[in-house]
N, C-alpha and C. Protein backbone atom coordinates (compact mmCIF):
# COMPACT_ATOMS: atom_id res chain seq x y z
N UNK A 1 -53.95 -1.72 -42.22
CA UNK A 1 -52.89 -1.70 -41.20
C UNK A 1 -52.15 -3.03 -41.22
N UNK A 2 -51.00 -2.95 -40.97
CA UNK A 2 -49.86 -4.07 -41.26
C UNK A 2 -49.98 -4.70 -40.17
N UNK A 3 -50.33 -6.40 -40.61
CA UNK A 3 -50.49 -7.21 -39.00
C UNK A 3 -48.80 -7.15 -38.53
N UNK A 4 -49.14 -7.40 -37.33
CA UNK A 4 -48.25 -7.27 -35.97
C UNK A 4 -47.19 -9.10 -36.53
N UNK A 5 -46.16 -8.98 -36.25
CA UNK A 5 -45.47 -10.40 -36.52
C UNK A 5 -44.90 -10.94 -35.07
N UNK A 6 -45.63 -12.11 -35.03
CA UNK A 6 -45.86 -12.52 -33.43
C UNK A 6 -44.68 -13.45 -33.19
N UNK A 7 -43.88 -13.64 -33.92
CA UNK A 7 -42.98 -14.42 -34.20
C UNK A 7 -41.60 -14.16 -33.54
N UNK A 8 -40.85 -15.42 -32.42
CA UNK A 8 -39.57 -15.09 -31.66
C UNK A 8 -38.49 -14.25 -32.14
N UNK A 9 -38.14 -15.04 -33.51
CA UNK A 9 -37.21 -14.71 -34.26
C UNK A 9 -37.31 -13.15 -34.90
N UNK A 10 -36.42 -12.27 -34.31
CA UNK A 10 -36.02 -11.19 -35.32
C UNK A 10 -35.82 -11.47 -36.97
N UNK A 11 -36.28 -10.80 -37.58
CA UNK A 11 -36.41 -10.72 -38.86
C UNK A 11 -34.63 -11.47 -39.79
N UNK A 12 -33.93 -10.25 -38.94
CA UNK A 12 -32.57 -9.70 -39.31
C UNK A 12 -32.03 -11.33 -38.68
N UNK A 13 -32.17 -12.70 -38.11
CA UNK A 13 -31.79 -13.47 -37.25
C UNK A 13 -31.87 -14.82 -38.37
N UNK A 14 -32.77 -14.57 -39.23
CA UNK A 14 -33.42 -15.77 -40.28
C UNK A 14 -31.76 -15.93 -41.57
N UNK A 15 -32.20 -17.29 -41.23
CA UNK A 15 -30.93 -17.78 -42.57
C UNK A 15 -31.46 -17.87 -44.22
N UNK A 16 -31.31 -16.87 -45.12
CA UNK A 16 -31.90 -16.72 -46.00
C UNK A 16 -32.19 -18.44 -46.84
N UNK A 17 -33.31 -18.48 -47.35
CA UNK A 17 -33.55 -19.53 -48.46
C UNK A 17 -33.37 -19.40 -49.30
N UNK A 18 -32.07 -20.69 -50.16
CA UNK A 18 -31.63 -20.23 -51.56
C UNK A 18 -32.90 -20.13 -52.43
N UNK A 19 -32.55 -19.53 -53.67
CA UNK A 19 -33.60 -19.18 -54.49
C UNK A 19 -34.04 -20.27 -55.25
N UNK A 20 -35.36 -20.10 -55.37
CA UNK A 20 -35.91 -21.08 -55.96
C UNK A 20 -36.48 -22.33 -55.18
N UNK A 21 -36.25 -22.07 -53.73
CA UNK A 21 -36.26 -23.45 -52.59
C UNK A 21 -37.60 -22.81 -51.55
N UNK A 22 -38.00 -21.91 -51.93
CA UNK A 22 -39.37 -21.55 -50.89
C UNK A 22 -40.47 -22.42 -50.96
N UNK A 23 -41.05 -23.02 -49.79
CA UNK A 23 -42.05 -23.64 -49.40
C UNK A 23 -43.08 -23.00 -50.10
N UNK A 24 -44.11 -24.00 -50.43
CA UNK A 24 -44.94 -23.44 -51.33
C UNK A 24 -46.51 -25.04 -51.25
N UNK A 25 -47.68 -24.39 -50.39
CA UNK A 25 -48.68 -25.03 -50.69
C UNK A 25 -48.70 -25.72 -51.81
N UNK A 26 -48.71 -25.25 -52.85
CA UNK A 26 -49.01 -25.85 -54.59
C UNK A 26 -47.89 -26.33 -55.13
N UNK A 27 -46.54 -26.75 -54.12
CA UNK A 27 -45.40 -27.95 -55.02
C UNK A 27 -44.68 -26.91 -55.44
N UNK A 28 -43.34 -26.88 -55.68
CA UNK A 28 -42.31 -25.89 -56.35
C UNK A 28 -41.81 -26.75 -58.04
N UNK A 29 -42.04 -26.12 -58.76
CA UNK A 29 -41.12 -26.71 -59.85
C UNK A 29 -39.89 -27.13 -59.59
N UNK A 30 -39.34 -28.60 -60.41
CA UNK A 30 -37.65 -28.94 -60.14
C UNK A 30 -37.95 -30.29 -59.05
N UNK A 31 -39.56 -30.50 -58.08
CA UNK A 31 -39.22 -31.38 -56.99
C UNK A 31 -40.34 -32.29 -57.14
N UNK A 32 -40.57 -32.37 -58.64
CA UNK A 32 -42.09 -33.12 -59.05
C UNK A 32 -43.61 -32.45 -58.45
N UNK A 33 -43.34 -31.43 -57.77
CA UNK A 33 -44.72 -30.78 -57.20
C UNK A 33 -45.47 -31.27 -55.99
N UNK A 34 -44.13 -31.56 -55.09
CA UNK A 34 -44.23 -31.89 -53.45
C UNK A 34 -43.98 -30.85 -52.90
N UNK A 35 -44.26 -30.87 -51.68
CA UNK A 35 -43.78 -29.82 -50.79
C UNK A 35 -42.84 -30.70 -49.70
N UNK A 36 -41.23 -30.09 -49.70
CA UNK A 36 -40.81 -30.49 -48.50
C UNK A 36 -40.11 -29.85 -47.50
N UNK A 37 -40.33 -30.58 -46.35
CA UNK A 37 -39.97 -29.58 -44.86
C UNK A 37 -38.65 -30.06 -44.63
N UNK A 38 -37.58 -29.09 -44.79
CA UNK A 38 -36.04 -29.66 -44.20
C UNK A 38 -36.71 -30.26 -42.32
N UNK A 39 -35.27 -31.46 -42.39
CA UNK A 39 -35.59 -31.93 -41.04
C UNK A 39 -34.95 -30.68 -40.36
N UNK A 40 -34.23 -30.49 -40.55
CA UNK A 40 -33.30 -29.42 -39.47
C UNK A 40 -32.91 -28.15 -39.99
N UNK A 41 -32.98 -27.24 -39.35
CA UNK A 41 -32.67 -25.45 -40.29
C UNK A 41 -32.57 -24.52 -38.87
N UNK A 42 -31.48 -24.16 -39.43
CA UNK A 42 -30.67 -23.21 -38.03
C UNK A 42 -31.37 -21.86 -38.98
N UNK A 43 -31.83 -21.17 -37.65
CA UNK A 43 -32.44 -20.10 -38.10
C UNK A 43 -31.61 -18.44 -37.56
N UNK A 44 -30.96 -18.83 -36.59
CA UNK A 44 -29.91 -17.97 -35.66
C UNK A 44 -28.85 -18.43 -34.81
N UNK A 45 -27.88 -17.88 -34.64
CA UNK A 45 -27.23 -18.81 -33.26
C UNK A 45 -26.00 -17.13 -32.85
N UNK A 46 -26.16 -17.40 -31.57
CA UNK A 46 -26.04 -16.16 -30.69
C UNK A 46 -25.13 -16.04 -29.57
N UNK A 47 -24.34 -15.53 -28.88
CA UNK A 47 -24.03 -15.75 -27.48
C UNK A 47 -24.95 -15.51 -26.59
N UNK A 48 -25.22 -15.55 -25.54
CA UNK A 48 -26.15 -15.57 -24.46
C UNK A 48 -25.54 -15.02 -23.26
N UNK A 49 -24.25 -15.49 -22.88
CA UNK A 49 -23.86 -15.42 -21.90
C UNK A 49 -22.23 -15.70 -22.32
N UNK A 50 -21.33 -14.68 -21.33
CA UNK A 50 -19.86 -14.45 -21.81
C UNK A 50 -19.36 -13.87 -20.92
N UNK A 51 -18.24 -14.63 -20.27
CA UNK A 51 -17.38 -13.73 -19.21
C UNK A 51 -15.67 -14.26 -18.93
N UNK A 52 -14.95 -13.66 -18.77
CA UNK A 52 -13.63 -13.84 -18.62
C UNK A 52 -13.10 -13.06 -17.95
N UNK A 53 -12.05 -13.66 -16.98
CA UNK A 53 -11.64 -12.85 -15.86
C UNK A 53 -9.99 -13.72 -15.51
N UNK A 54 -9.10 -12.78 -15.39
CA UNK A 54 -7.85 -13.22 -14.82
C UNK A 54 -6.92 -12.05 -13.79
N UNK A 55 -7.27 -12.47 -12.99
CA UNK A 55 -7.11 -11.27 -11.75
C UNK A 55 -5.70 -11.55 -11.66
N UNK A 56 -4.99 -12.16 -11.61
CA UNK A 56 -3.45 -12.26 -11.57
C UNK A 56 -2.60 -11.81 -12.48
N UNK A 57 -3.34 -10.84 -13.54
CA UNK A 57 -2.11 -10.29 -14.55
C UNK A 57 -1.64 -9.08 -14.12
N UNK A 58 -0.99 -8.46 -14.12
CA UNK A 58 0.09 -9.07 -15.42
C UNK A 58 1.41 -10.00 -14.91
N UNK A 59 1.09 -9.95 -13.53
CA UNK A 59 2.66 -11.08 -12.81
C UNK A 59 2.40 -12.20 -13.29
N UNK A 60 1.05 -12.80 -13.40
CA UNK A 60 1.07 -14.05 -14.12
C UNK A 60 1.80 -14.49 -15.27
N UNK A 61 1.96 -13.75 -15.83
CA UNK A 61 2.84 -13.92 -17.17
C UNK A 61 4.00 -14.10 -16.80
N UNK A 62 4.40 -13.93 -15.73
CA UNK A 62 6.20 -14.13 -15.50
C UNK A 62 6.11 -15.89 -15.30
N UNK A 63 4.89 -16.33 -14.84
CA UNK A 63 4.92 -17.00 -13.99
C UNK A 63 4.72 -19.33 -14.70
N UNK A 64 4.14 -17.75 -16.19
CA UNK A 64 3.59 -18.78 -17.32
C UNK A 64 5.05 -19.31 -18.39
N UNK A 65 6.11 -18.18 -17.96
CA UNK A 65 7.53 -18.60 -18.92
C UNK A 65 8.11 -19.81 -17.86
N UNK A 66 7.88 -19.85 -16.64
CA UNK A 66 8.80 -21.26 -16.21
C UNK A 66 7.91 -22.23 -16.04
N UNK A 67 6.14 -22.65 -16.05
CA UNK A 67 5.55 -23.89 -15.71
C UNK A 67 4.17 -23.39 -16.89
N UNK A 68 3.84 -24.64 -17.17
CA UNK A 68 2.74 -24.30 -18.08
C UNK A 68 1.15 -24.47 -16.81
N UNK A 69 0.47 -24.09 -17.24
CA UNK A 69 -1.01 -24.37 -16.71
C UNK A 69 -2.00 -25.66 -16.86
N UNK A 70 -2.68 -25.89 -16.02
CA UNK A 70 -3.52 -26.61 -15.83
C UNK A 70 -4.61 -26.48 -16.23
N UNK A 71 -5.45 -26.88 -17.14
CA UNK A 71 -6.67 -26.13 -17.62
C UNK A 71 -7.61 -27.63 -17.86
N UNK A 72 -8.99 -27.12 -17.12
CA UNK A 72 -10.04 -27.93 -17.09
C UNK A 72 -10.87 -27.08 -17.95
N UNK A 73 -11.60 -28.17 -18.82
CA UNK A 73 -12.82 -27.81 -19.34
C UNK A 73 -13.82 -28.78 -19.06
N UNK A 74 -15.28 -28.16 -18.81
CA UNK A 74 -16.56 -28.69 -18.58
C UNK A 74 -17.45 -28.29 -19.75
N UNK A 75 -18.05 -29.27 -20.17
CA UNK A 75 -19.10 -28.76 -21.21
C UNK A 75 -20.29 -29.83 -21.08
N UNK A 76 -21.11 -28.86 -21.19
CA UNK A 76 -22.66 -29.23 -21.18
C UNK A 76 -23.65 -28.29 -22.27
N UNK A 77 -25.03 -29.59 -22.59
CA UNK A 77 -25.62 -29.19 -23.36
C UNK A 77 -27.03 -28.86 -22.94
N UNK A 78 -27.88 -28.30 -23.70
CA UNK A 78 -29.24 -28.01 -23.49
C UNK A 78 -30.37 -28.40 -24.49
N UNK A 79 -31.26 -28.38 -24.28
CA UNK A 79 -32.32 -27.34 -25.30
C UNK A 79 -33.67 -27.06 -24.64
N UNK A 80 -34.64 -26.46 -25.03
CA UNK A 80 -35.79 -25.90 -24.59
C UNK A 80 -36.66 -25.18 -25.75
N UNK A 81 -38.15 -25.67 -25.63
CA UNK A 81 -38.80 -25.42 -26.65
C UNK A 81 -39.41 -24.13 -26.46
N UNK A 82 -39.05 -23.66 -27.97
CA UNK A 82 -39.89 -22.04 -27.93
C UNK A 82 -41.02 -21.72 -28.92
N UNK A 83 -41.59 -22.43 -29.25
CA UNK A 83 -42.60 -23.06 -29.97
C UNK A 83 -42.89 -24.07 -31.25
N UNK A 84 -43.88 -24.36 -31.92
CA UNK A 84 -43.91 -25.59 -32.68
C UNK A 84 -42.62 -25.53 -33.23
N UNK A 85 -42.04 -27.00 -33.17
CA UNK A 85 -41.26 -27.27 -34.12
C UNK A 85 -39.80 -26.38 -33.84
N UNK A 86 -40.05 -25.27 -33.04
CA UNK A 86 -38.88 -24.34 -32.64
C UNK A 86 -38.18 -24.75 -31.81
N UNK A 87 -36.77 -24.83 -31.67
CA UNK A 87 -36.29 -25.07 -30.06
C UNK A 87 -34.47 -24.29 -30.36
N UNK A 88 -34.62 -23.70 -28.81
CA UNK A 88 -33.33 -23.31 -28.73
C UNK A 88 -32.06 -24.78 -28.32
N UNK A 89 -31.23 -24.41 -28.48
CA UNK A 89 -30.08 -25.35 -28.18
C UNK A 89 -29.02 -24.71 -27.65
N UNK A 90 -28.55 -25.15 -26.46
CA UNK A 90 -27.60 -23.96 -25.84
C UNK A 90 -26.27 -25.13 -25.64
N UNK A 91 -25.02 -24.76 -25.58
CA UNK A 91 -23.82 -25.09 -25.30
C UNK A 91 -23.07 -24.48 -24.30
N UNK A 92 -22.92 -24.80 -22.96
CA UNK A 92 -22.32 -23.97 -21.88
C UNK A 92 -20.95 -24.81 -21.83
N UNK A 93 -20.28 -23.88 -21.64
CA UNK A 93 -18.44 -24.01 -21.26
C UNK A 93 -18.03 -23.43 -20.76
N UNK A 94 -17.10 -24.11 -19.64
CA UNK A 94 -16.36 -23.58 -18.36
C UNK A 94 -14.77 -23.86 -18.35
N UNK A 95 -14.07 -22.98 -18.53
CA UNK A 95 -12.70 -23.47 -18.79
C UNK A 95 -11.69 -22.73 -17.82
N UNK A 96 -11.11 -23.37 -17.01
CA UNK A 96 -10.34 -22.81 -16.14
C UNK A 96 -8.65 -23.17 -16.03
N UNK A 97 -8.04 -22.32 -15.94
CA UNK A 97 -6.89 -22.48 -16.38
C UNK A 97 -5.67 -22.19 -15.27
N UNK A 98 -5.21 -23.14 -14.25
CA UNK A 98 -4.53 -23.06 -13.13
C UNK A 98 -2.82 -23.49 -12.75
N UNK A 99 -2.18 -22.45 -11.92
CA UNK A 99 -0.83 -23.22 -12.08
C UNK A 99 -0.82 -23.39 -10.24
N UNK A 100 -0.70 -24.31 -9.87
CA UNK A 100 -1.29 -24.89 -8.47
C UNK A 100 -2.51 -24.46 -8.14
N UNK A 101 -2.43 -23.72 -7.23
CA UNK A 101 -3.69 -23.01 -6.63
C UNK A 101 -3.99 -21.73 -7.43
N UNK A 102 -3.52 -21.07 -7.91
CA UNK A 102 -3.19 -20.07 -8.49
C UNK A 102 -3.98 -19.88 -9.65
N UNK A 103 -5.51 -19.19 -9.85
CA UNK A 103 -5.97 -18.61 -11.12
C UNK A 103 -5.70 -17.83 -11.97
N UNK A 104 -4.91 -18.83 -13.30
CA UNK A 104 -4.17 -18.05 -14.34
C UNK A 104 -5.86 -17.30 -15.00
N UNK A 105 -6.71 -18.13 -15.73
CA UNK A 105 -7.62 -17.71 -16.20
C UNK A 105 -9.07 -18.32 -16.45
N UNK A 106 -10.08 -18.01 -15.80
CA UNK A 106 -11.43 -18.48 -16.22
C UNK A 106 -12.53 -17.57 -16.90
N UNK A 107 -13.03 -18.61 -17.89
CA UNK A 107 -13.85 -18.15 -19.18
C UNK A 107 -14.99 -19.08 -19.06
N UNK A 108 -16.39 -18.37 -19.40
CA UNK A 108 -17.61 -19.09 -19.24
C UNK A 108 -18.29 -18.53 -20.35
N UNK A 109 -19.00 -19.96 -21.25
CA UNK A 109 -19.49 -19.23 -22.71
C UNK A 109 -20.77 -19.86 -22.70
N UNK A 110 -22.03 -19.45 -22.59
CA UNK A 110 -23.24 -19.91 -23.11
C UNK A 110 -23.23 -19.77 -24.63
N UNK A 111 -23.09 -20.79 -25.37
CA UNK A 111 -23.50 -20.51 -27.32
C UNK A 111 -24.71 -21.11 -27.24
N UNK A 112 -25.65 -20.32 -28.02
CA UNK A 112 -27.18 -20.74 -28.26
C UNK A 112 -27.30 -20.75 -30.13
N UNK A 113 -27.96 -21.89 -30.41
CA UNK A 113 -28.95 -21.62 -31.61
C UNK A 113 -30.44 -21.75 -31.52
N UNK A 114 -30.93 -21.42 -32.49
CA UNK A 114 -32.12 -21.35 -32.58
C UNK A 114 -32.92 -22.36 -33.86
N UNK A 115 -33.50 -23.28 -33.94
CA UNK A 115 -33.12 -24.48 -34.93
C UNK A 115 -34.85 -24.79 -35.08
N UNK A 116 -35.17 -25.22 -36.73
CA UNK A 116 -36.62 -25.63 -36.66
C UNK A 116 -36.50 -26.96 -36.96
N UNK A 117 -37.18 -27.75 -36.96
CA UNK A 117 -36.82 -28.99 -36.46
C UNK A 117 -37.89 -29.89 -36.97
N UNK A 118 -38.01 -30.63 -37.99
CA UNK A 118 -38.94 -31.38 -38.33
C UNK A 118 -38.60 -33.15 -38.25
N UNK A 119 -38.66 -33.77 -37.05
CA UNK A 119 -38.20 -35.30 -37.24
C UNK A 119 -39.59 -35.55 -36.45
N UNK A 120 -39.45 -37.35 -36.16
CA UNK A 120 -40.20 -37.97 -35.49
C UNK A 120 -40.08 -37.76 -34.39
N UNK A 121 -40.74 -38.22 -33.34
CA UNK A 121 -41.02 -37.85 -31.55
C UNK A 121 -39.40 -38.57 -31.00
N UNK A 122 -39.45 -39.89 -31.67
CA UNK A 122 -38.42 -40.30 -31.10
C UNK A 122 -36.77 -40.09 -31.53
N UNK A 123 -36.68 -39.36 -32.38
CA UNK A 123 -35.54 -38.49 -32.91
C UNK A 123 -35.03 -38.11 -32.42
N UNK A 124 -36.21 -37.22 -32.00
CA UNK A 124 -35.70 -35.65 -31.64
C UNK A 124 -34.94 -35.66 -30.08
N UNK A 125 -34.46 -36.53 -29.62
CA UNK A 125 -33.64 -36.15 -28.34
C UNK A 125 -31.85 -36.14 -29.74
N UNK A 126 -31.70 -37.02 -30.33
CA UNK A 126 -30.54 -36.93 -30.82
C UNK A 126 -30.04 -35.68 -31.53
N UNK A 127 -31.38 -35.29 -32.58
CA UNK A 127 -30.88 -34.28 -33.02
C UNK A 127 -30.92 -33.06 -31.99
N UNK A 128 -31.65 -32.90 -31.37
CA UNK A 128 -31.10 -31.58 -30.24
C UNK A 128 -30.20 -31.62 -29.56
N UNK A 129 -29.36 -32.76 -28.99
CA UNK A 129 -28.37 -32.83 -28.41
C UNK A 129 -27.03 -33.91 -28.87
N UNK A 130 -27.35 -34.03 -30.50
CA UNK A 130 -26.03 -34.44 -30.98
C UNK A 130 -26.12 -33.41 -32.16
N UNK A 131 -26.82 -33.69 -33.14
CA UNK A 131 -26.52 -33.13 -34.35
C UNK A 131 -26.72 -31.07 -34.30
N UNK A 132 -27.10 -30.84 -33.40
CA UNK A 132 -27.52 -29.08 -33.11
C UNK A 132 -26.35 -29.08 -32.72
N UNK A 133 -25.64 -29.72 -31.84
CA UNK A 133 -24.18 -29.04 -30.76
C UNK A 133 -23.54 -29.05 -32.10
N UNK A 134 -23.14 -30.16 -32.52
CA UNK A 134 -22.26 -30.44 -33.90
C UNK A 134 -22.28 -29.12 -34.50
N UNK A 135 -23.66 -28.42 -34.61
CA UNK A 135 -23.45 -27.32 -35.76
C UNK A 135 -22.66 -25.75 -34.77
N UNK A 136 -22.94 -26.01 -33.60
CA UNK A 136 -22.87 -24.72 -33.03
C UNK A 136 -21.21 -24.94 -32.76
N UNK A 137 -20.65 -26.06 -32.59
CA UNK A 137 -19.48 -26.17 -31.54
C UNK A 137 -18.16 -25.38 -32.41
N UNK A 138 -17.99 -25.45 -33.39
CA UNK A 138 -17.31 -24.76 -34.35
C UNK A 138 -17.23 -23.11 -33.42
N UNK A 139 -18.25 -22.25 -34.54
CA UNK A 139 -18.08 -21.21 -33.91
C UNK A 139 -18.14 -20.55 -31.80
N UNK A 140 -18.37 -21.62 -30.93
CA UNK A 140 -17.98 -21.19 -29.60
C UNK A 140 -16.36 -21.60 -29.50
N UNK A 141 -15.60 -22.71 -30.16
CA UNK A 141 -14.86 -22.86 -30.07
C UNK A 141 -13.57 -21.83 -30.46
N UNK A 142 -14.48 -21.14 -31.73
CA UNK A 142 -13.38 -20.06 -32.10
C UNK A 142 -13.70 -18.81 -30.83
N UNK A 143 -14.55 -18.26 -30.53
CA UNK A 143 -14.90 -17.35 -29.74
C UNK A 143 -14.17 -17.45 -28.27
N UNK A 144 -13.89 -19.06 -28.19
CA UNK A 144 -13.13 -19.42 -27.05
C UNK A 144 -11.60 -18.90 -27.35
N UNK A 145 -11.38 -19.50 -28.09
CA UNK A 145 -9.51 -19.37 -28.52
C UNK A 145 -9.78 -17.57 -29.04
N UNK A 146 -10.11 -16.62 -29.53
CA UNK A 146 -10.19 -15.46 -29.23
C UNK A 146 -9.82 -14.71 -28.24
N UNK A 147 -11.07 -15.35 -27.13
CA UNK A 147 -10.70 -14.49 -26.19
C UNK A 147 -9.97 -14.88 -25.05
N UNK A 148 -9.30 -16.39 -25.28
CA UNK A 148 -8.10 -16.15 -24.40
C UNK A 148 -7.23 -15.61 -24.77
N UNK A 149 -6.88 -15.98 -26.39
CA UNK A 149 -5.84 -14.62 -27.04
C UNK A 149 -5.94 -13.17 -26.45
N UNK A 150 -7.10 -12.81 -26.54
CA UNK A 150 -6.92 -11.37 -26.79
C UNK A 150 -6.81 -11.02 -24.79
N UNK A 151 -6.71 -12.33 -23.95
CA UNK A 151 -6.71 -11.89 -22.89
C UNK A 151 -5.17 -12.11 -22.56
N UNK A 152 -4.37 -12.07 -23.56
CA UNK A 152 -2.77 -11.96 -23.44
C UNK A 152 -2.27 -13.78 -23.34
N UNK A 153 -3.05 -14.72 -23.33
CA UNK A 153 -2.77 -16.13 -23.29
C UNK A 153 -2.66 -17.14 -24.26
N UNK A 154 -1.75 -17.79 -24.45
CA UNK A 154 -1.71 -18.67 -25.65
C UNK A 154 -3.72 -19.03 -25.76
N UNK A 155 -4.02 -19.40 -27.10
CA UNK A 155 -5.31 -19.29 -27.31
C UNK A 155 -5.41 -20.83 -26.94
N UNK A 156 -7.18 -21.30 -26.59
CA UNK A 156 -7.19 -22.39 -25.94
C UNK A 156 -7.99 -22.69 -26.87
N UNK A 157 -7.66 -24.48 -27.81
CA UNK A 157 -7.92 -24.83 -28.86
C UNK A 157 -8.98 -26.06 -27.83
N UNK A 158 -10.49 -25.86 -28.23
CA UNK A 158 -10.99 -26.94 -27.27
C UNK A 158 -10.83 -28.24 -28.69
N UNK A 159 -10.31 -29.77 -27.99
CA UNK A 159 -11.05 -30.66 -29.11
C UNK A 159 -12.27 -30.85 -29.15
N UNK A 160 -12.14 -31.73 -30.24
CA UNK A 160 -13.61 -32.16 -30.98
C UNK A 160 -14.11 -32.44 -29.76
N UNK A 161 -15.39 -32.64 -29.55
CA UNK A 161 -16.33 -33.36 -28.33
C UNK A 161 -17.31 -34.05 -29.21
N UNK A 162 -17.53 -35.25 -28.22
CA UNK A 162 -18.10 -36.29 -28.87
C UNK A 162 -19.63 -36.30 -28.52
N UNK A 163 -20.47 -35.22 -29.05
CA UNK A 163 -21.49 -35.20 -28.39
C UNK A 163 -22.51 -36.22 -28.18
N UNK A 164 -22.02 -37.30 -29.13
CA UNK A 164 -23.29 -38.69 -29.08
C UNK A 164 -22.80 -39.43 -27.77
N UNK A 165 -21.34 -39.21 -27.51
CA UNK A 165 -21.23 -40.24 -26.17
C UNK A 165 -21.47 -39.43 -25.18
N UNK A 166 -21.61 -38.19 -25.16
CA UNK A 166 -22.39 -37.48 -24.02
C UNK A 166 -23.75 -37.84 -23.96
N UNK A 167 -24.41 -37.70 -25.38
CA UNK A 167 -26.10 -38.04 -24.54
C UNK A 167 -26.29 -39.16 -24.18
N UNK A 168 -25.57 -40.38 -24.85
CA UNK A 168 -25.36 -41.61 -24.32
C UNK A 168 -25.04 -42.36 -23.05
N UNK A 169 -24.23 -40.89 -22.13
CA UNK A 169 -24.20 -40.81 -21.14
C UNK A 169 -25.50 -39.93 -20.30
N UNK A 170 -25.72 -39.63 -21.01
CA UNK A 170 -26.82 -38.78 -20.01
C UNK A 170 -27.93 -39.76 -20.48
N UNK A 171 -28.08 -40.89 -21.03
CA UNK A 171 -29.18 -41.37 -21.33
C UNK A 171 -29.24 -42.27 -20.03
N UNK A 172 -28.26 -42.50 -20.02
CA UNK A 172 -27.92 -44.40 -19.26
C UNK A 172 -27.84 -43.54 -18.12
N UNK A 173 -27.38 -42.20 -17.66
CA UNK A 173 -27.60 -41.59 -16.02
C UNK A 173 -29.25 -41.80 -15.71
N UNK A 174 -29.80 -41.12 -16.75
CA UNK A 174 -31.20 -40.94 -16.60
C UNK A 174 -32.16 -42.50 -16.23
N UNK A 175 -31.26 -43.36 -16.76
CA UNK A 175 -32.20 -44.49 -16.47
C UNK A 175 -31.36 -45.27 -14.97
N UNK A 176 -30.52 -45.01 -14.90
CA UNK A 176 -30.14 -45.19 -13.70
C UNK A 176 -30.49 -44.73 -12.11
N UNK A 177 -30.54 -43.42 -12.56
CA UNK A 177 -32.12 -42.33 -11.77
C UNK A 177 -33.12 -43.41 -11.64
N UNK A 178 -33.77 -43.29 -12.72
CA UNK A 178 -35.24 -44.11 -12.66
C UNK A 178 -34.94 -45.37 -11.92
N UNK A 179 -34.00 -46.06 -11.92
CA UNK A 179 -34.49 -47.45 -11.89
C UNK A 179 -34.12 -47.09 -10.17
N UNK A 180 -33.12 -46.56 -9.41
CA UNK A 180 -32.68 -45.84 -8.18
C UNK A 180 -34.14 -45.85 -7.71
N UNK A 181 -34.67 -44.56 -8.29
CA UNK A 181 -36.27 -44.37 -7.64
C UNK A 181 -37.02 -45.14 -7.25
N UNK A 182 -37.13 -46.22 -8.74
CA UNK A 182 -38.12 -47.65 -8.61
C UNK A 182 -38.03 -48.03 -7.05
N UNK A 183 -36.62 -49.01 -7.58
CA UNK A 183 -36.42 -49.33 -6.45
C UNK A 183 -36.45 -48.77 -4.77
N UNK A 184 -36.25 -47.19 -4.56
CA UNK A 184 -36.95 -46.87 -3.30
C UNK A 184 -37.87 -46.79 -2.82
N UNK A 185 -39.14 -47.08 -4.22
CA UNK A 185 -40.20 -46.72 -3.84
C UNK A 185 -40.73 -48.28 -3.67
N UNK A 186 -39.95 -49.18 -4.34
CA UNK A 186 -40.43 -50.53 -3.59
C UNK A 186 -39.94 -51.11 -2.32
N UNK A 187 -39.16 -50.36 -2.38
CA UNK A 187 -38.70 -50.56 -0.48
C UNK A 187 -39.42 -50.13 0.18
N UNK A 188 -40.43 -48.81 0.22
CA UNK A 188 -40.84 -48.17 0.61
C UNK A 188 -42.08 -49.26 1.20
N UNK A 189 -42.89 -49.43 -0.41
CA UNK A 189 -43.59 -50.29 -0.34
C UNK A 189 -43.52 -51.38 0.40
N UNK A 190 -42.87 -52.04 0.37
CA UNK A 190 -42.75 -53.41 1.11
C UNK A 190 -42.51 -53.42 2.59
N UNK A 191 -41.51 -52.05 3.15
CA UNK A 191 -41.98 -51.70 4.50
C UNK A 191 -43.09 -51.29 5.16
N UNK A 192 -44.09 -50.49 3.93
CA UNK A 192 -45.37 -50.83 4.72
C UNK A 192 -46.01 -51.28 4.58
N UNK A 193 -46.28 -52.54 3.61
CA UNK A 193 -46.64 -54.06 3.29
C UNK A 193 -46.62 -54.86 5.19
N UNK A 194 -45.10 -54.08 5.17
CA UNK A 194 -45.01 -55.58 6.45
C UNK A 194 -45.70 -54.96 8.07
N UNK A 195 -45.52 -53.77 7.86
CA UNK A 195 -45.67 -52.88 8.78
C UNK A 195 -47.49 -52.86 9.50
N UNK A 196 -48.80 -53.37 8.00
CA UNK A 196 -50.02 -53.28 8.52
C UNK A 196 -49.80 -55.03 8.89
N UNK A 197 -48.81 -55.85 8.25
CA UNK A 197 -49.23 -57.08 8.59
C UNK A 197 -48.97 -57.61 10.68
């Protein structure tokens, strides 16, 4: 009887290995008879989550030939481990598109990959949240400009995003947190330092 495959990944989800490049206990010919583990290998990448809505058409369109729109975008990143060495990486985007008060159009895109991941401990925050977005941001970006097209709107071209000065920012928030905390909890301290004296 055929064992059971306990494994996240759908079969049909795996990025084929060129030939001749399969991992192999006993060394592959061509690499002196090492075995090596790519650091990084996208194994799937998916939508998750997708919605678009513009309740003001079709008058909106009259409204788009005399003033152009206002359009905010928010983007944020993720990841979360789904076992050894596995981790998803998600890209959420919020793009809203306004002429005063007035909702011309909002679009919300979760893009996920699915990535195996072989670096050191201390790496691995960069590559999950610089070098993974890098690979995914391409295709949400087209999926973006799609479907504002196909929602009757000039298509919305997001730029590049700089994902290293985002975690760079989320690094220096995070220690800003911490050091916030420290410090309340030595206030804390020292009020009831004075408090048994």
């Amino acid at each position: 009887m055929a064992e059971e495959d306990d494994s996240p990944i759908p079969e049909e989800r795996f990025t084929p290995e060129p030939e001749g490049q399969t991992a192999s206990s006993e060394g592959k010919p061509g690499n002196g008879g090492l075995e090596e583990e790519a650091a990084l290998a996208i194994n799937g990448q998916y939508i998750k989550d997708l919605s678009f809505e513009a309740p003001h058409t079709p008058e909106i369109y009259n409204e788009l030939q005399a003033e152009m729109p206002e359009i905010k975008v928010d983007i944020d990143v993720g990841a979360e481990a789904k076992a050894e060495n596995l981790f998803e990486v998600m890209i959420k985007c919020r793009a809203e598109a306004r002429i005063e008060d007035k909702l011309v159009y909002l679009t919300e895109i979760e893009y996920a990959g699915l990535f195996t991941i072989n670096v050191e401990p201390e790496a691995l925050g960069p590559v999950l949240l610089i070098e993974c977005p890098l690979i995914l941001f391409p295709f949400m970006r087209r999926i973006i400009s799609d479907l504002t097209s196909d929602g009757g709107f000039a298509p919305l071209m997001l730029s590049p995003i700089d994902f290293a000065a985002l975690y760079q920012q989320r690094m220096m928030q995070a220690e800003a947190e911490a050091e916030a905390e420290d410090g309340a909890e030595a206030e804390e301290d020292a009020g009831t330092a004075s408090e048994k004296n």
